[in-house]
C-alpha atoms as a PDB file:
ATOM      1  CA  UNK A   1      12.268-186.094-355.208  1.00  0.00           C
ATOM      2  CA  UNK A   2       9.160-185.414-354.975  1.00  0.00           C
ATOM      3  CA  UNK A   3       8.250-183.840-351.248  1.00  0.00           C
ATOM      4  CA  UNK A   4       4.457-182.476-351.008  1.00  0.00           C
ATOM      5  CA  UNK A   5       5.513-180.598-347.894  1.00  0.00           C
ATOM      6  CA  UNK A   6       7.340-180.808-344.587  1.00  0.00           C
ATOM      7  CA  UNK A   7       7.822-184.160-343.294  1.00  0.00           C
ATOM      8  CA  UNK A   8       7.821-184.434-339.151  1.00  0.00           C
ATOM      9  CA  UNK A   9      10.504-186.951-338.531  1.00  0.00           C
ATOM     10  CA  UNK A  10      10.701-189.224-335.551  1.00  0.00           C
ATOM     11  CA  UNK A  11      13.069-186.862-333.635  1.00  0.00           C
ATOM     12  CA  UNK A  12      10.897-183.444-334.264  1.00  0.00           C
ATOM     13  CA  UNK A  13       7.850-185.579-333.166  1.00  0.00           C
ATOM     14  CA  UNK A  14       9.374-186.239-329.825  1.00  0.00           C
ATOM     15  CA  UNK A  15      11.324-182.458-329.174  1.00  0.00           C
ATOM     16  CA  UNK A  16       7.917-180.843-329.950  1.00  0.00           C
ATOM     17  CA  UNK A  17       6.292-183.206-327.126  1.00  0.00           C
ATOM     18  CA  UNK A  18       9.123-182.688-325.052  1.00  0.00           C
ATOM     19  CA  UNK A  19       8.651-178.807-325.146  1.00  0.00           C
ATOM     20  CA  UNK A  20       5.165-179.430-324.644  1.00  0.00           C
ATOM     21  CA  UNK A  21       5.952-181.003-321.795  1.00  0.00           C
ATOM     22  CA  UNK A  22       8.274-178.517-320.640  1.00  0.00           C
ATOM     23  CA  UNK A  23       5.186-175.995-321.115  1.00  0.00           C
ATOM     24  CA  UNK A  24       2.508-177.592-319.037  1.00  0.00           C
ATOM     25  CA  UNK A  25       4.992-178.248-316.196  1.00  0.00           C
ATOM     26  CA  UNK A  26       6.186-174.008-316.456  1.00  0.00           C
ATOM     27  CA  UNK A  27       2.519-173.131-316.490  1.00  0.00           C
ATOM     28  CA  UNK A  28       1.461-175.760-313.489  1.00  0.00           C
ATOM     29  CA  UNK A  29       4.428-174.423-311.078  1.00  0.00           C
ATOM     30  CA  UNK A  30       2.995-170.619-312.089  1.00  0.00           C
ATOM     31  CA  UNK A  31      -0.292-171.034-310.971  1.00  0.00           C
ATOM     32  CA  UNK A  32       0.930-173.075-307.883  1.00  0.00           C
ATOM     33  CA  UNK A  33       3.162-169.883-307.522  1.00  0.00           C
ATOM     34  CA  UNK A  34       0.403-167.297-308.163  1.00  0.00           C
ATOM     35  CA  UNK A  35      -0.751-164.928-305.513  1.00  0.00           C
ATOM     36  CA  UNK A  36      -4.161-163.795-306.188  1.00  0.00           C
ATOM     37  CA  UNK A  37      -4.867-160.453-307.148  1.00  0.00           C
ATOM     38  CA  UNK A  38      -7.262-159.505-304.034  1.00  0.00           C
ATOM     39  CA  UNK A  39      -4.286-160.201-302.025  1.00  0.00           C
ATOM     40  CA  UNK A  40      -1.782-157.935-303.850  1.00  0.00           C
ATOM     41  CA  UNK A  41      -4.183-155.130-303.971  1.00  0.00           C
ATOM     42  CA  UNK A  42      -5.911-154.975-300.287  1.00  0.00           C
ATOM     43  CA  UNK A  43      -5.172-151.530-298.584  1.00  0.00           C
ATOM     44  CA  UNK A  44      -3.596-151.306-295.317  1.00  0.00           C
ATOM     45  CA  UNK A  45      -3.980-147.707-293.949  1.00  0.00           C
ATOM     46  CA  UNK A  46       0.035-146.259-293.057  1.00  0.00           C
ATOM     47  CA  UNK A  47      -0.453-143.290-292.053  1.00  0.00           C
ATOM     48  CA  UNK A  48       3.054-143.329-290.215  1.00  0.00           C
ATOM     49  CA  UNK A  49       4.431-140.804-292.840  1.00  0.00           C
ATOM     50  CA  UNK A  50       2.258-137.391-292.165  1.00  0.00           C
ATOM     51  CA  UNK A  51       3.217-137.913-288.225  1.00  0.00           C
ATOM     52  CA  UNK A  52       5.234-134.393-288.603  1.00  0.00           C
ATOM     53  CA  UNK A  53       2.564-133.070-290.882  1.00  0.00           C
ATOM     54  CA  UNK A  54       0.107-131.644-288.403  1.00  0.00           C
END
Protein backbone atom coordinates (compact mmCIF):
# COMPACT_ATOMS: atom_id res chain seq x y z
CA UNK A 1 0.00 0.00 0.00
CA UNK A 2 1.35 2.73 -0.95
CA UNK A 3 -0.25 5.97 1.09
CA UNK A 4 1.72 9.42 0.35
CA UNK A 5 0.02 10.85 3.41
CA UNK A 6 -3.25 11.26 5.27
CA UNK A 7 -6.24 10.77 3.27
CA UNK A 8 -9.50 13.06 4.43
CA UNK A 9 -12.33 10.68 3.98
CA UNK A 10 -15.89 11.65 3.26
CA UNK A 11 -16.91 11.50 6.97
CA UNK A 12 -13.76 13.70 8.39
CA UNK A 13 -14.62 16.16 5.52
CA UNK A 14 -18.06 16.71 6.87
CA UNK A 15 -17.20 16.53 11.09
CA UNK A 16 -14.47 19.15 10.40
CA UNK A 17 -17.28 21.43 8.64
CA UNK A 18 -19.60 20.54 11.17
CA UNK A 19 -17.23 21.84 13.99
CA UNK A 20 -16.66 24.69 11.91
CA UNK A 21 -19.95 25.30 12.00
CA UNK A 22 -20.32 24.78 15.53
CA UNK A 23 -17.44 27.56 15.83
CA UNK A 24 -18.88 30.43 13.90
CA UNK A 25 -22.29 29.95 15.57
CA UNK A 26 -20.22 29.95 19.47
CA UNK A 27 -18.35 33.02 18.31
CA UNK A 28 -21.65 34.89 16.68
CA UNK A 29 -23.83 34.29 20.04
CA UNK A 30 -20.46 35.80 22.02
CA UNK A 31 -20.31 38.90 20.40
CA UNK A 32 -24.19 39.18 20.42
CA UNK A 33 -23.54 38.46 24.21
CA UNK A 34 -20.63 40.91 24.67
CA UNK A 35 -20.89 43.92 26.86
CA UNK A 36 -18.50 46.49 25.82
CA UNK A 37 -15.69 47.34 27.81
CA UNK A 38 -16.62 51.23 28.39
CA UNK A 39 -19.61 49.88 30.01
CA UNK A 40 -17.93 47.46 32.46
CA UNK A 41 -15.41 49.98 33.45
CA UNK A 42 -17.45 53.47 33.93
CA UNK A 43 -17.12 54.74 37.62
CA UNK A 44 -20.04 55.44 39.68
CA UNK A 45 -18.95 57.43 42.81
CA UNK A 46 -20.31 55.18 46.28
CA UNK A 47 -19.26 56.89 48.74
CA UNK A 48 -21.96 55.19 51.08
CA UNK A 49 -19.12 53.26 52.92
CA UNK A 50 -16.95 56.21 54.77
CA UNK A 51 -20.55 57.58 56.15
CA UNK A 52 -19.09 56.69 59.84
CA UNK A 53 -15.66 57.81 58.79
CA UNK A 54 -15.83 61.50 59.52
Amino acid sequence: MGDDGPVEGRGEQIQRAEREAARQRLLAQAEAERIPAEETTRAVPDRRWRRGQR
